[in-house]
PDBML (XML) file of the C-alpha atoms, coordinates in Angstrom:
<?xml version="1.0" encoding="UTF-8" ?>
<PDBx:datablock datablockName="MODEL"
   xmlns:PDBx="http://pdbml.pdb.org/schema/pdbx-v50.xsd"
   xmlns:xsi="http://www.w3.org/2001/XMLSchema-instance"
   xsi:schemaLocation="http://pdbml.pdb.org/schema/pdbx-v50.xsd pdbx-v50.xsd">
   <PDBx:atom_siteCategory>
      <PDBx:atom_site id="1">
         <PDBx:B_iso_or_equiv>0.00</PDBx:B_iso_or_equiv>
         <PDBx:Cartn_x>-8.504</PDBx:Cartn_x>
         <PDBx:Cartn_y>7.360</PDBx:Cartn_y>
         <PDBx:Cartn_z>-4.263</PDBx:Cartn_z>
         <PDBx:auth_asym_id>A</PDBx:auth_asym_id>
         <PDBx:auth_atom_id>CA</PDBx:auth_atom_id>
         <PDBx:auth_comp_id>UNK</PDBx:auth_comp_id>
         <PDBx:auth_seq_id>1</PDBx:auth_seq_id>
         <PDBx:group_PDB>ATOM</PDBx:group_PDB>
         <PDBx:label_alt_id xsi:nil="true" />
         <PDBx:label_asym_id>A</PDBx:label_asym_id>
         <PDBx:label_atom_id>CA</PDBx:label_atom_id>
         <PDBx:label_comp_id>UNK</PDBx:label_comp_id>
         <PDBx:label_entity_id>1</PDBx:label_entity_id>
         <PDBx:label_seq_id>1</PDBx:label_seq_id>
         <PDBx:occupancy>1.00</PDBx:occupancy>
         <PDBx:pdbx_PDB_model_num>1</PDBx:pdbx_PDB_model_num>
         <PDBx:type_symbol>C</PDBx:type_symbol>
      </PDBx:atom_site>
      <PDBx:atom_site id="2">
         <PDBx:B_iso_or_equiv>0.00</PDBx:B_iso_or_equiv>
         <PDBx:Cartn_x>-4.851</PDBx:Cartn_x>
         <PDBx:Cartn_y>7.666</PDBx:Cartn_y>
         <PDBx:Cartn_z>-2.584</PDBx:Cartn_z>
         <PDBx:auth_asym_id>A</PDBx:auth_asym_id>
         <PDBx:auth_atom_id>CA</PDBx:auth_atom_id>
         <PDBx:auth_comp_id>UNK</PDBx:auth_comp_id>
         <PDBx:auth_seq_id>2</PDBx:auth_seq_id>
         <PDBx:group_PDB>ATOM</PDBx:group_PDB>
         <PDBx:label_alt_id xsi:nil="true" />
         <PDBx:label_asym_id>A</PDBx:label_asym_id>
         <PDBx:label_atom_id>CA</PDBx:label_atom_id>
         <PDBx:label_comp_id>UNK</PDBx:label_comp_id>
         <PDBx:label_entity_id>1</PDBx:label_entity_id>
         <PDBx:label_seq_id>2</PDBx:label_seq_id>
         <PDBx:occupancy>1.00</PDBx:occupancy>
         <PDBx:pdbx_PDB_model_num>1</PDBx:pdbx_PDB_model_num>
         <PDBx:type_symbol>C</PDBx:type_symbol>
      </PDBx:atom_site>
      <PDBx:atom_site id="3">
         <PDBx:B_iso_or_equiv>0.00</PDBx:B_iso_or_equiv>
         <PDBx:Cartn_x>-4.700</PDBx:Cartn_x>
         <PDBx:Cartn_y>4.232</PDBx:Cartn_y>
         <PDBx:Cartn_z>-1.291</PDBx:Cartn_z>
         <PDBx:auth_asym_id>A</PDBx:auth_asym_id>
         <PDBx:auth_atom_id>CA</PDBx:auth_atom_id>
         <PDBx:auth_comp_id>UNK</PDBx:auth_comp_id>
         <PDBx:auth_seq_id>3</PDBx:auth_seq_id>
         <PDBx:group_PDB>ATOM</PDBx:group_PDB>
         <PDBx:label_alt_id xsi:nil="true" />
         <PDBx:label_asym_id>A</PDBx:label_asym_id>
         <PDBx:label_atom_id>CA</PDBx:label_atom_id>
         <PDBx:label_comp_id>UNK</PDBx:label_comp_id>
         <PDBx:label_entity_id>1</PDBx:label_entity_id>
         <PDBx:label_seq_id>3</PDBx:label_seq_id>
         <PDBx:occupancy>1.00</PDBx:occupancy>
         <PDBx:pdbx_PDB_model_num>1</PDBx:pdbx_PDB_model_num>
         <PDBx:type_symbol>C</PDBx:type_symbol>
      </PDBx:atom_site>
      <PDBx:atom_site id="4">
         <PDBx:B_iso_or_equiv>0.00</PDBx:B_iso_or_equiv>
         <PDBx:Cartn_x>-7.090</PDBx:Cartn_x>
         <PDBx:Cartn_y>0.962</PDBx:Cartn_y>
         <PDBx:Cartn_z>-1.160</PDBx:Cartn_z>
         <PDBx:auth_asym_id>A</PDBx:auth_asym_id>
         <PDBx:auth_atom_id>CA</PDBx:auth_atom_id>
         <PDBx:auth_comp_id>UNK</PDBx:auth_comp_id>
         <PDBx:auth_seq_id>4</PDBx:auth_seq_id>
         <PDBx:group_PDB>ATOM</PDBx:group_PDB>
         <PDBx:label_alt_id xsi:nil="true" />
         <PDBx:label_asym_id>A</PDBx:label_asym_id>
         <PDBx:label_atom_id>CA</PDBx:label_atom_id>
         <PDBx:label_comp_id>UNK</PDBx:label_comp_id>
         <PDBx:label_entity_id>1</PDBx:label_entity_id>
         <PDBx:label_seq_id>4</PDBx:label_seq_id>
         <PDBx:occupancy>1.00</PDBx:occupancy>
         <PDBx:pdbx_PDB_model_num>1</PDBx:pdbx_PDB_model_num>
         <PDBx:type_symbol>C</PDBx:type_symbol>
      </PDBx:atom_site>
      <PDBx:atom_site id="5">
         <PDBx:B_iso_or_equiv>0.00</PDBx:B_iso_or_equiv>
         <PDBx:Cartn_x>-9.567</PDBx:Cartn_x>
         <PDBx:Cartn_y>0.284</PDBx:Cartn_y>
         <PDBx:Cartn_z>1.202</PDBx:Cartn_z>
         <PDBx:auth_asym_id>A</PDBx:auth_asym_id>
         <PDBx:auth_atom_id>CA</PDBx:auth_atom_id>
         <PDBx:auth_comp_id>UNK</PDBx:auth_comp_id>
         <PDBx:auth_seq_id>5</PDBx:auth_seq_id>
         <PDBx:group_PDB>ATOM</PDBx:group_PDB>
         <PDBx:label_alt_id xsi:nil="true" />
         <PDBx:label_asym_id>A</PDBx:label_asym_id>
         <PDBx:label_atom_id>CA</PDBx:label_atom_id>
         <PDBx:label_comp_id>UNK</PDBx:label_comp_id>
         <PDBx:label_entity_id>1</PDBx:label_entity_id>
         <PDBx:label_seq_id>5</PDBx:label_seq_id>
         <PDBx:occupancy>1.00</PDBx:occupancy>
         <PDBx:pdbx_PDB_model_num>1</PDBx:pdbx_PDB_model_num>
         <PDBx:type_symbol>C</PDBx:type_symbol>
      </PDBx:atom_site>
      <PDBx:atom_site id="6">
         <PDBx:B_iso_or_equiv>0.00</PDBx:B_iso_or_equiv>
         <PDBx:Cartn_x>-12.292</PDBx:Cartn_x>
         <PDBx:Cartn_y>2.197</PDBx:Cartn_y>
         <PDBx:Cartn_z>2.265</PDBx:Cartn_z>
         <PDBx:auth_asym_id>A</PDBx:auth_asym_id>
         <PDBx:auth_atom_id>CA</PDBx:auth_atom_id>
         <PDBx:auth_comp_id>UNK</PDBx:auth_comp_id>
         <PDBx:auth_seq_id>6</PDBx:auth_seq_id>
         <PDBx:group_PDB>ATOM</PDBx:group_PDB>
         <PDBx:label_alt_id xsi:nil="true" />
         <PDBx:label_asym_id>A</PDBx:label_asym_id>
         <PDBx:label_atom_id>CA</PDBx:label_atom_id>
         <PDBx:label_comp_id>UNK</PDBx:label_comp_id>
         <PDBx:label_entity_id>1</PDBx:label_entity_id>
         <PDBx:label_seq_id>6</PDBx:label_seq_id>
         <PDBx:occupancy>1.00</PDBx:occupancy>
         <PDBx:pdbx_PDB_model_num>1</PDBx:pdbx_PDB_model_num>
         <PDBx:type_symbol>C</PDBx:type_symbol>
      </PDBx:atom_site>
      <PDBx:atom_site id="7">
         <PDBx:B_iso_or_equiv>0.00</PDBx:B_iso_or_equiv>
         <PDBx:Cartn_x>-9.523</PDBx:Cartn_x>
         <PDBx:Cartn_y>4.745</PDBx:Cartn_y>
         <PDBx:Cartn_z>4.173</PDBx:Cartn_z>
         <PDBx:auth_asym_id>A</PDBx:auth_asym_id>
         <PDBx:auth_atom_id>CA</PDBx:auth_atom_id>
         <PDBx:auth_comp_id>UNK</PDBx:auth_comp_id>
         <PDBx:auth_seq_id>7</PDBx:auth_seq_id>
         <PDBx:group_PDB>ATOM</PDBx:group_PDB>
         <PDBx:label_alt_id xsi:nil="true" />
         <PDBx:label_asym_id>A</PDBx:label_asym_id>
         <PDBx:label_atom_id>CA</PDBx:label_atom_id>
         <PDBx:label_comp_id>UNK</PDBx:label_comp_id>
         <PDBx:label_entity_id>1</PDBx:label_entity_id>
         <PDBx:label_seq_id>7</PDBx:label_seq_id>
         <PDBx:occupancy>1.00</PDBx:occupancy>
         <PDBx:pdbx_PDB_model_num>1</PDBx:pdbx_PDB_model_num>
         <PDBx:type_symbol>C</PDBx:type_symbol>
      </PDBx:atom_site>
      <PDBx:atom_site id="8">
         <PDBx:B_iso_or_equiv>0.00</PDBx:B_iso_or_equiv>
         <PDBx:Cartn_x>-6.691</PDBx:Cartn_x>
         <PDBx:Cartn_y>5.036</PDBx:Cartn_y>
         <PDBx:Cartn_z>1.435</PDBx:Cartn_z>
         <PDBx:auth_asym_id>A</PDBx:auth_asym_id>
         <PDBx:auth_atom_id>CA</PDBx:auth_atom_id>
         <PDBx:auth_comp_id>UNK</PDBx:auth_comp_id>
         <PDBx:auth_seq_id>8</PDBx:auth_seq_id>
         <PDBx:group_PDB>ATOM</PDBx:group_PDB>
         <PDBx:label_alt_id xsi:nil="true" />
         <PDBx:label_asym_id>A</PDBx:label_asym_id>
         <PDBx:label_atom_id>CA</PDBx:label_atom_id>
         <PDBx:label_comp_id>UNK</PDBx:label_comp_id>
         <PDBx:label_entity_id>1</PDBx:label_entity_id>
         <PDBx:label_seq_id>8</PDBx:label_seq_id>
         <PDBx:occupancy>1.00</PDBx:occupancy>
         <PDBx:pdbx_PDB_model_num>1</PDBx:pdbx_PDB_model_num>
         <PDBx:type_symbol>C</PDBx:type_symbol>
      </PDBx:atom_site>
      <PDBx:atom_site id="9">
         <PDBx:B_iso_or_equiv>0.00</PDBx:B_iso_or_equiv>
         <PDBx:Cartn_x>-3.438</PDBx:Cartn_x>
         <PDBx:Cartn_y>4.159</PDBx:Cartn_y>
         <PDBx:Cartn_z>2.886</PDBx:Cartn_z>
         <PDBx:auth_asym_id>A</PDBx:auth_asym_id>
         <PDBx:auth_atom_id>CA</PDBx:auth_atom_id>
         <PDBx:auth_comp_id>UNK</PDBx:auth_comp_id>
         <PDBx:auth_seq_id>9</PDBx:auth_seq_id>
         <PDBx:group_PDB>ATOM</PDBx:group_PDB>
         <PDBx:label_alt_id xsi:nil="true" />
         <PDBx:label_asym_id>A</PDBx:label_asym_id>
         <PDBx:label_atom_id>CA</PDBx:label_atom_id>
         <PDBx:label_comp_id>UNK</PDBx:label_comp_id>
         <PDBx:label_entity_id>1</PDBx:label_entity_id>
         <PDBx:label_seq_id>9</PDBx:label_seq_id>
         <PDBx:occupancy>1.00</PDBx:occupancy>
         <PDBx:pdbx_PDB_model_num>1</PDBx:pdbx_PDB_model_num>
         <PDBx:type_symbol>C</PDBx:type_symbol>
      </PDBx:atom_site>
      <PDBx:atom_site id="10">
         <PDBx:B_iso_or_equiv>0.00</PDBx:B_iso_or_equiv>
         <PDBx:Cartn_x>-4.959</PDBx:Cartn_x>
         <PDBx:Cartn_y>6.191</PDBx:Cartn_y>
         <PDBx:Cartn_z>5.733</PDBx:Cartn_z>
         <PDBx:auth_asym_id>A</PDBx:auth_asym_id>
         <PDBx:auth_atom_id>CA</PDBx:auth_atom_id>
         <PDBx:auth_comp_id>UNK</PDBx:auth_comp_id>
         <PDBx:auth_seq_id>10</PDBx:auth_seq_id>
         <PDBx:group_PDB>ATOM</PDBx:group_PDB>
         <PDBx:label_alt_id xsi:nil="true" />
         <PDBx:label_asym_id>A</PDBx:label_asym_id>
         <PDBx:label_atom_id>CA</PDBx:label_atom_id>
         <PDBx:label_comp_id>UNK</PDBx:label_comp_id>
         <PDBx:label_entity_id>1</PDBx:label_entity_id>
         <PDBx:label_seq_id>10</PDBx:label_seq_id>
         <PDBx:occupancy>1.00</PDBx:occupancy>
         <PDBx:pdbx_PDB_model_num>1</PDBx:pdbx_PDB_model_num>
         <PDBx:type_symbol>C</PDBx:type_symbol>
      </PDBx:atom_site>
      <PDBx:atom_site id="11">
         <PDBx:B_iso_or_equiv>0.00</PDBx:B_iso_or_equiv>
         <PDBx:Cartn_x>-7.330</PDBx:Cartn_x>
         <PDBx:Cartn_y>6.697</PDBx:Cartn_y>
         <PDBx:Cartn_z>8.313</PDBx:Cartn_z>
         <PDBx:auth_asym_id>A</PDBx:auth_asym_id>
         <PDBx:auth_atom_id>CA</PDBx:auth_atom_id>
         <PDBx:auth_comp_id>UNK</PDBx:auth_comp_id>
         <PDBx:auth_seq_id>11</PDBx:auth_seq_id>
         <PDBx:group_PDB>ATOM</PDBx:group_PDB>
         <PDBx:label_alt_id xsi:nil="true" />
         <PDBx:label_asym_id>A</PDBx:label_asym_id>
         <PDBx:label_atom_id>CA</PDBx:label_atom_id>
         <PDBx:label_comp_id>UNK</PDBx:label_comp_id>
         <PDBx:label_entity_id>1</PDBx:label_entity_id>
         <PDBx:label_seq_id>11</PDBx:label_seq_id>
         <PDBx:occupancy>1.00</PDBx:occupancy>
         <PDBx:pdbx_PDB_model_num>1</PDBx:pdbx_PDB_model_num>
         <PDBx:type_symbol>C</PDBx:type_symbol>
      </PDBx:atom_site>
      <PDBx:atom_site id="12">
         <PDBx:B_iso_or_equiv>0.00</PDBx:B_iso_or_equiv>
         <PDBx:Cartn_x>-8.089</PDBx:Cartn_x>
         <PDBx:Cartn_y>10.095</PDBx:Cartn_y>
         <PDBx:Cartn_z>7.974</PDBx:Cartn_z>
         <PDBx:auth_asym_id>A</PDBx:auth_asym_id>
         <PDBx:auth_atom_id>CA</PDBx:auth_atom_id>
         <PDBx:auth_comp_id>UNK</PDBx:auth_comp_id>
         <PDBx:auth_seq_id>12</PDBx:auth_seq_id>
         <PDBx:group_PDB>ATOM</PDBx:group_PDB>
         <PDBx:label_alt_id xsi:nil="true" />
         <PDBx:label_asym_id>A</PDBx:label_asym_id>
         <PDBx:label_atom_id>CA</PDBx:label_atom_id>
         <PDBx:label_comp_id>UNK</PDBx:label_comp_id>
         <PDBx:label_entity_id>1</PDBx:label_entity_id>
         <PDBx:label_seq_id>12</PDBx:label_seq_id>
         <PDBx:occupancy>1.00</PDBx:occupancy>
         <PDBx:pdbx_PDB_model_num>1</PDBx:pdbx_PDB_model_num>
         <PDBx:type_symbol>C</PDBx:type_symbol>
      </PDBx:atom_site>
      <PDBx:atom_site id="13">
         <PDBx:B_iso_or_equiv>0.00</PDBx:B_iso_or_equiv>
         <PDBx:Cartn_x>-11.562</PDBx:Cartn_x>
         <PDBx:Cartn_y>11.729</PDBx:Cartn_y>
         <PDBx:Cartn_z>8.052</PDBx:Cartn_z>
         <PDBx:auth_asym_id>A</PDBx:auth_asym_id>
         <PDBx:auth_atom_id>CA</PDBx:auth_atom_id>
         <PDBx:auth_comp_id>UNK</PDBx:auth_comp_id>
         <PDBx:auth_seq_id>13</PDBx:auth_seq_id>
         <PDBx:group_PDB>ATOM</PDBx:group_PDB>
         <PDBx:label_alt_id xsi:nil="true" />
         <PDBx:label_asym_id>A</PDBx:label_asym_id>
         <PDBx:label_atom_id>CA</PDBx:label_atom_id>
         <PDBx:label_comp_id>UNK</PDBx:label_comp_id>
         <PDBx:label_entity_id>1</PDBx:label_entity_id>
         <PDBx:label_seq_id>13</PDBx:label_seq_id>
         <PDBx:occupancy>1.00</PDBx:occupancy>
         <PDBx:pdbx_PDB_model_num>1</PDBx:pdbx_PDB_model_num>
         <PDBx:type_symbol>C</PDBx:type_symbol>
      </PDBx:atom_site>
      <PDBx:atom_site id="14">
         <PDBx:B_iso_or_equiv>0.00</PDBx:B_iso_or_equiv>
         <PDBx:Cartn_x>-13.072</PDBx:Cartn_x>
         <PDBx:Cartn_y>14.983</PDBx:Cartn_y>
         <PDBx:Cartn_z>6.968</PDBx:Cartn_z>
         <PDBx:auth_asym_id>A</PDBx:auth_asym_id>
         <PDBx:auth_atom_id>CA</PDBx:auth_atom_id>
         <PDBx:auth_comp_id>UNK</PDBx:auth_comp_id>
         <PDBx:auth_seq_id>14</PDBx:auth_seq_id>
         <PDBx:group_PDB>ATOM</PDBx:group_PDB>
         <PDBx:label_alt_id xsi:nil="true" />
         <PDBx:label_asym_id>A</PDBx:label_asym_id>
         <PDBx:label_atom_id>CA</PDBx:label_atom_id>
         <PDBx:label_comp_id>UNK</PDBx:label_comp_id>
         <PDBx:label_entity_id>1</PDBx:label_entity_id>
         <PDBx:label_seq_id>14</PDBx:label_seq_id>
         <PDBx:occupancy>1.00</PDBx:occupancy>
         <PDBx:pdbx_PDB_model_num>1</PDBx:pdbx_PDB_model_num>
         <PDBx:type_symbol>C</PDBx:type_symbol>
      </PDBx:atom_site>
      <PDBx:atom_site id="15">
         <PDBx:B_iso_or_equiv>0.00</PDBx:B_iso_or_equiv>
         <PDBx:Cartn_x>-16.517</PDBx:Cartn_x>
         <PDBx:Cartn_y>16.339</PDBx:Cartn_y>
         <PDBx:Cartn_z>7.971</PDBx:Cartn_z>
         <PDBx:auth_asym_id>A</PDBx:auth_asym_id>
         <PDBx:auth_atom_id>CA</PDBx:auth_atom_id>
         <PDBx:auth_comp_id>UNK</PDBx:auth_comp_id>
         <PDBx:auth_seq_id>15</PDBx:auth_seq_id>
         <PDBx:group_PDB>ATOM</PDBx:group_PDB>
         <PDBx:label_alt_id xsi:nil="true" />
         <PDBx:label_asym_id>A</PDBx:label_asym_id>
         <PDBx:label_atom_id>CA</PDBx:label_atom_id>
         <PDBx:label_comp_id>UNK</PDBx:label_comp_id>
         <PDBx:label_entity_id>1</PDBx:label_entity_id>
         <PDBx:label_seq_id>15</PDBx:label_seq_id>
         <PDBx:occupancy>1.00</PDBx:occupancy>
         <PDBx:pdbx_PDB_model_num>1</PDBx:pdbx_PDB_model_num>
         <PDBx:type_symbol>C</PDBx:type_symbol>
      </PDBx:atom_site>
      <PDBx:atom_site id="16">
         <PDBx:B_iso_or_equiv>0.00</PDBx:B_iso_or_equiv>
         <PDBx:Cartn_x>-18.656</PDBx:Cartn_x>
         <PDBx:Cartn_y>19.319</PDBx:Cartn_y>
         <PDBx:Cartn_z>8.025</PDBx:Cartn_z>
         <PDBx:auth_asym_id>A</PDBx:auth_asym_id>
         <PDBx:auth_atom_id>CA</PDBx:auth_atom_id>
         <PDBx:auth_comp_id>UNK</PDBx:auth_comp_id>
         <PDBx:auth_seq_id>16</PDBx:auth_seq_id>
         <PDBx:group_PDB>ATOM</PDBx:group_PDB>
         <PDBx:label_alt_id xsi:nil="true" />
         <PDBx:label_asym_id>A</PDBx:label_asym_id>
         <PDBx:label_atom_id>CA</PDBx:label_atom_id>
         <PDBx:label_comp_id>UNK</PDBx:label_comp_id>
         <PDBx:label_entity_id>1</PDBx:label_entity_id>
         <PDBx:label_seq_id>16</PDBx:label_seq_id>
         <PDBx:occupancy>1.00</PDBx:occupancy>
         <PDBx:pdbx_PDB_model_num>1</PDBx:pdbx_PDB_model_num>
         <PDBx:type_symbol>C</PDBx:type_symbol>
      </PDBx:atom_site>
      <PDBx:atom_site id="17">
         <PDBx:B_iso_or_equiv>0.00</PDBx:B_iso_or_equiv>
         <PDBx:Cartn_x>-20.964</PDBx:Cartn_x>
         <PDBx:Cartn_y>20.091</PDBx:Cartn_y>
         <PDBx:Cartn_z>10.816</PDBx:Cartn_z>
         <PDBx:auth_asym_id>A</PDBx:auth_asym_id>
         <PDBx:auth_atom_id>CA</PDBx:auth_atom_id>
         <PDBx:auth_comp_id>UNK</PDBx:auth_comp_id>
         <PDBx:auth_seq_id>17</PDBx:auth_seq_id>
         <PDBx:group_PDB>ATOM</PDBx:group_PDB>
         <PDBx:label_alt_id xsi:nil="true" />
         <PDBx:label_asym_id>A</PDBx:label_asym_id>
         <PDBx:label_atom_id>CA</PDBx:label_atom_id>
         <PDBx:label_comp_id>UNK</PDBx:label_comp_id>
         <PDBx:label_entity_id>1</PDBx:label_entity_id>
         <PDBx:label_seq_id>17</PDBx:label_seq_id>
         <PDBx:occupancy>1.00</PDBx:occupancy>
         <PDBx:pdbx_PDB_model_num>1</PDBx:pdbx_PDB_model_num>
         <PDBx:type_symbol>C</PDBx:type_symbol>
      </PDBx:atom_site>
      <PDBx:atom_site id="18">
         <PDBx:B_iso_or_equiv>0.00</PDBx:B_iso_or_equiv>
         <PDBx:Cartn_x>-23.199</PDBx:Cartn_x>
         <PDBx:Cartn_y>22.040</PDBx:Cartn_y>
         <PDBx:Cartn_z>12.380</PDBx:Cartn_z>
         <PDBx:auth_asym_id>A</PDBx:auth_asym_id>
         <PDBx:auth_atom_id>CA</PDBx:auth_atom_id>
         <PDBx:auth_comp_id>UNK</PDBx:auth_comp_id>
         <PDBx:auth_seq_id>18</PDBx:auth_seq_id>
         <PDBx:group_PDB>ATOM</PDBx:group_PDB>
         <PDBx:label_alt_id xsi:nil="true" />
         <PDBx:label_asym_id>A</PDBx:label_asym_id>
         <PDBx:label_atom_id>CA</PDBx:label_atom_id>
         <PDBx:label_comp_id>UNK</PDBx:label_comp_id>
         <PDBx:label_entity_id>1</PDBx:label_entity_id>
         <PDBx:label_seq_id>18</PDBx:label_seq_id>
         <PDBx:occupancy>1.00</PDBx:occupancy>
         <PDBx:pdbx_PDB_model_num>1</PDBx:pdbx_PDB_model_num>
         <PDBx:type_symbol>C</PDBx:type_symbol>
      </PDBx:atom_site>
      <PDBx:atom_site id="19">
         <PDBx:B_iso_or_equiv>0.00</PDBx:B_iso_or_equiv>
         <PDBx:Cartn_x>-23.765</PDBx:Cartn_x>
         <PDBx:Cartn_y>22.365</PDBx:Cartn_y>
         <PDBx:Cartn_z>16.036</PDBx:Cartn_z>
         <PDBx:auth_asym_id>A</PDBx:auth_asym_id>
         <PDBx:auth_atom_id>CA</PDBx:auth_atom_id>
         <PDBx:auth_comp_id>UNK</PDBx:auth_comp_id>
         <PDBx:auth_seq_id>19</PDBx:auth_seq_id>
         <PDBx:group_PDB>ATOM</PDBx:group_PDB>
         <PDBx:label_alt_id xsi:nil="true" />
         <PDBx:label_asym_id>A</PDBx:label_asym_id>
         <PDBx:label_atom_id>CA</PDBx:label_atom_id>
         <PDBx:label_comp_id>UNK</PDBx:label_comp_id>
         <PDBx:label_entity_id>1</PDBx:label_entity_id>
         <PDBx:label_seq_id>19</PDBx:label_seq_id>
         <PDBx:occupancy>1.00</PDBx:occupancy>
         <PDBx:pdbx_PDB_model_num>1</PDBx:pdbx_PDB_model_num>
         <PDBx:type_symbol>C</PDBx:type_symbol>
      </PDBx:atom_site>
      <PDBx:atom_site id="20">
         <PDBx:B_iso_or_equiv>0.00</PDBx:B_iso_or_equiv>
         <PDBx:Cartn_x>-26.116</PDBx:Cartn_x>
         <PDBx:Cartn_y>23.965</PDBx:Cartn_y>
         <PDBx:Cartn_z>17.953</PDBx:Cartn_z>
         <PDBx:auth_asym_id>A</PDBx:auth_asym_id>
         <PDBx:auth_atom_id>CA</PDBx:auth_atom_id>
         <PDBx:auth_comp_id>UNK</PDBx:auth_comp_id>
         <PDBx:auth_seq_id>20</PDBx:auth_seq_id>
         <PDBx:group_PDB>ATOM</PDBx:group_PDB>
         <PDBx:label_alt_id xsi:nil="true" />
         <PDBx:label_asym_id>A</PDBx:label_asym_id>
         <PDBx:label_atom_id>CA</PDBx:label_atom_id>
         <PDBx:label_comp_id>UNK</PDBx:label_comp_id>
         <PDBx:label_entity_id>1</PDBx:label_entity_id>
         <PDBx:label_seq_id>20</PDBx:label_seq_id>
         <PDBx:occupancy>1.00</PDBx:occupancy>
         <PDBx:pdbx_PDB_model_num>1</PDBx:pdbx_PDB_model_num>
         <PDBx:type_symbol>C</PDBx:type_symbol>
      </PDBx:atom_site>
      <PDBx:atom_site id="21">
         <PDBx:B_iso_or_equiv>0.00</PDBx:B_iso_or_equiv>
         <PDBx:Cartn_x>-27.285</PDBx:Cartn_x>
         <PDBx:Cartn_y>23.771</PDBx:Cartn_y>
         <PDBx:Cartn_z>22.336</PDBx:Cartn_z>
         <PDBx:auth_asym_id>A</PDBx:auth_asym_id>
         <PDBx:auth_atom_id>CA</PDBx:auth_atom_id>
         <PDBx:auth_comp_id>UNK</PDBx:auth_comp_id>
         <PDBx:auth_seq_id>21</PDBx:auth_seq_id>
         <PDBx:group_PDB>ATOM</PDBx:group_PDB>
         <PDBx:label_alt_id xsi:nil="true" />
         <PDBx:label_asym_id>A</PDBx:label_asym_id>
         <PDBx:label_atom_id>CA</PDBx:label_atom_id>
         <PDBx:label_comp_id>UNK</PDBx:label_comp_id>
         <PDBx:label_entity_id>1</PDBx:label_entity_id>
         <PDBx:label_seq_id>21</PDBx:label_seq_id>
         <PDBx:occupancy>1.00</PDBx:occupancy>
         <PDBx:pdbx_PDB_model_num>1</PDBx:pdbx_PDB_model_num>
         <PDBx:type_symbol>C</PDBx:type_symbol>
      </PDBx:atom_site>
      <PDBx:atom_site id="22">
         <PDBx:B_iso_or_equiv>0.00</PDBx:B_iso_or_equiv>
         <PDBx:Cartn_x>-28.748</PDBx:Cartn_x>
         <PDBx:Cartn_y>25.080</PDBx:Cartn_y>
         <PDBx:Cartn_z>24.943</PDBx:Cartn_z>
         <PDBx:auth_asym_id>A</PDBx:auth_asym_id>
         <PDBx:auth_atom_id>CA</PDBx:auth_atom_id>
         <PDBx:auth_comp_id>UNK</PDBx:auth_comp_id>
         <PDBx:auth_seq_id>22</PDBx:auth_seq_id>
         <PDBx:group_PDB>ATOM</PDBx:group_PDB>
         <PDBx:label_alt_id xsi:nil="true" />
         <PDBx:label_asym_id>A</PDBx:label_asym_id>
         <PDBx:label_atom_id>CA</PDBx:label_atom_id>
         <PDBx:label_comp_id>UNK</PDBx:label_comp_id>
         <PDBx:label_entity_id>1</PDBx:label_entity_id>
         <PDBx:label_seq_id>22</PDBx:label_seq_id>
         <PDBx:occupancy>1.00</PDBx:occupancy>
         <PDBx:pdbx_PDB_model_num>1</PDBx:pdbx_PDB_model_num>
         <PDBx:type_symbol>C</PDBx:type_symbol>
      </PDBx:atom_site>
      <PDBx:atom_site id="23">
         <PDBx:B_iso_or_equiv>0.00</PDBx:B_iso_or_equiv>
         <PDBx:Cartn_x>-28.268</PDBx:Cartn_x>
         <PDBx:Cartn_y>25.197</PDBx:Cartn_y>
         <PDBx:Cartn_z>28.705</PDBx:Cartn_z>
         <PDBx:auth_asym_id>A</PDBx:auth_asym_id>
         <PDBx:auth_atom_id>CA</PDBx:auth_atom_id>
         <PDBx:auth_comp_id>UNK</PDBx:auth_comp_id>
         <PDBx:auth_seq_id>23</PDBx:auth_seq_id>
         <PDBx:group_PDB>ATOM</PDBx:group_PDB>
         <PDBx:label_alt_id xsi:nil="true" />
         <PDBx:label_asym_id>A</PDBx:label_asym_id>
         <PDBx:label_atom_id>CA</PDBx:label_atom_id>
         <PDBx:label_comp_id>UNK</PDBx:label_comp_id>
         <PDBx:label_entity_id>1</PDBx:label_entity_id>
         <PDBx:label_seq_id>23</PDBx:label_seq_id>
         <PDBx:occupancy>1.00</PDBx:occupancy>
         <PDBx:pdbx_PDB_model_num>1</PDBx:pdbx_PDB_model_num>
         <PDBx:type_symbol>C</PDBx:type_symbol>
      </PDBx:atom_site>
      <PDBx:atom_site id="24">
         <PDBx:B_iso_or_equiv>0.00</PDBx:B_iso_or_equiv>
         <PDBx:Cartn_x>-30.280</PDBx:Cartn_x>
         <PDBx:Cartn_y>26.341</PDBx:Cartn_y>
         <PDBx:Cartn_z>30.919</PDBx:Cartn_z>
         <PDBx:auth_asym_id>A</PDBx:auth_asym_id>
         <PDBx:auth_atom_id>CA</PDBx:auth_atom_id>
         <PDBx:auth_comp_id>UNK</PDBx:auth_comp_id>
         <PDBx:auth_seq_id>24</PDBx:auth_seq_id>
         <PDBx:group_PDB>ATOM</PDBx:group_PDB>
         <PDBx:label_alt_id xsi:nil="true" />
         <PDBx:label_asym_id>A</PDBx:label_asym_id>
         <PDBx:label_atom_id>CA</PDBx:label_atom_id>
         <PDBx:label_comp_id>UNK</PDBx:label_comp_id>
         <PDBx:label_entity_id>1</PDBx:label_entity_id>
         <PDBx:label_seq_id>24</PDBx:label_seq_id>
         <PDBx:occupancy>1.00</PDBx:occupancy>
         <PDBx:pdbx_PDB_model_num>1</PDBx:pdbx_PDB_model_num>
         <PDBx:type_symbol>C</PDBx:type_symbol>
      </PDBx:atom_site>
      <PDBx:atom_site id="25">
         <PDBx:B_iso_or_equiv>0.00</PDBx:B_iso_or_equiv>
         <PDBx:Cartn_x>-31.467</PDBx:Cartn_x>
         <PDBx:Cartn_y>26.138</PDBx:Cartn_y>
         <PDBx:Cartn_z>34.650</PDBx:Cartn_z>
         <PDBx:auth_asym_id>A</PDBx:auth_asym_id>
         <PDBx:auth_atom_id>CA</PDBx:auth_atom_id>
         <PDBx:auth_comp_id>UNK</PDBx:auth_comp_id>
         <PDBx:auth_seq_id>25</PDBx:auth_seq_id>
         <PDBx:group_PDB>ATOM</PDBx:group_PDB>
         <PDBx:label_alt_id xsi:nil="true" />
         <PDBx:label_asym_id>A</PDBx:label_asym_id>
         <PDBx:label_atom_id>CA</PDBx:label_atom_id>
         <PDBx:label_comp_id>UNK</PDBx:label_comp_id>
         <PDBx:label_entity_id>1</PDBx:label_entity_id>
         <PDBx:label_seq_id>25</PDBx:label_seq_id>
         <PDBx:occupancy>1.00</PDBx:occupancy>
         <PDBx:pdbx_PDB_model_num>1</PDBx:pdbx_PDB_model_num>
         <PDBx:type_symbol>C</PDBx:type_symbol>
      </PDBx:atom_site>
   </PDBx:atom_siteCategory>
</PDBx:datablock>
């Protein structure tokens, strides 16, 4: 809620993640 708008005053984004791969041959 520091700001309007969907981004506040701004555009600043936070995530969590996971990540996972593979290469191969």
């Amino acid at each position: 809620g520091v700001g309007s708008g969907y981004y506040g005053f701004l555009p600043i984004e936070f995530a969590l993640f996971a990540d996972a791969g593979l290469a191969w041959c």
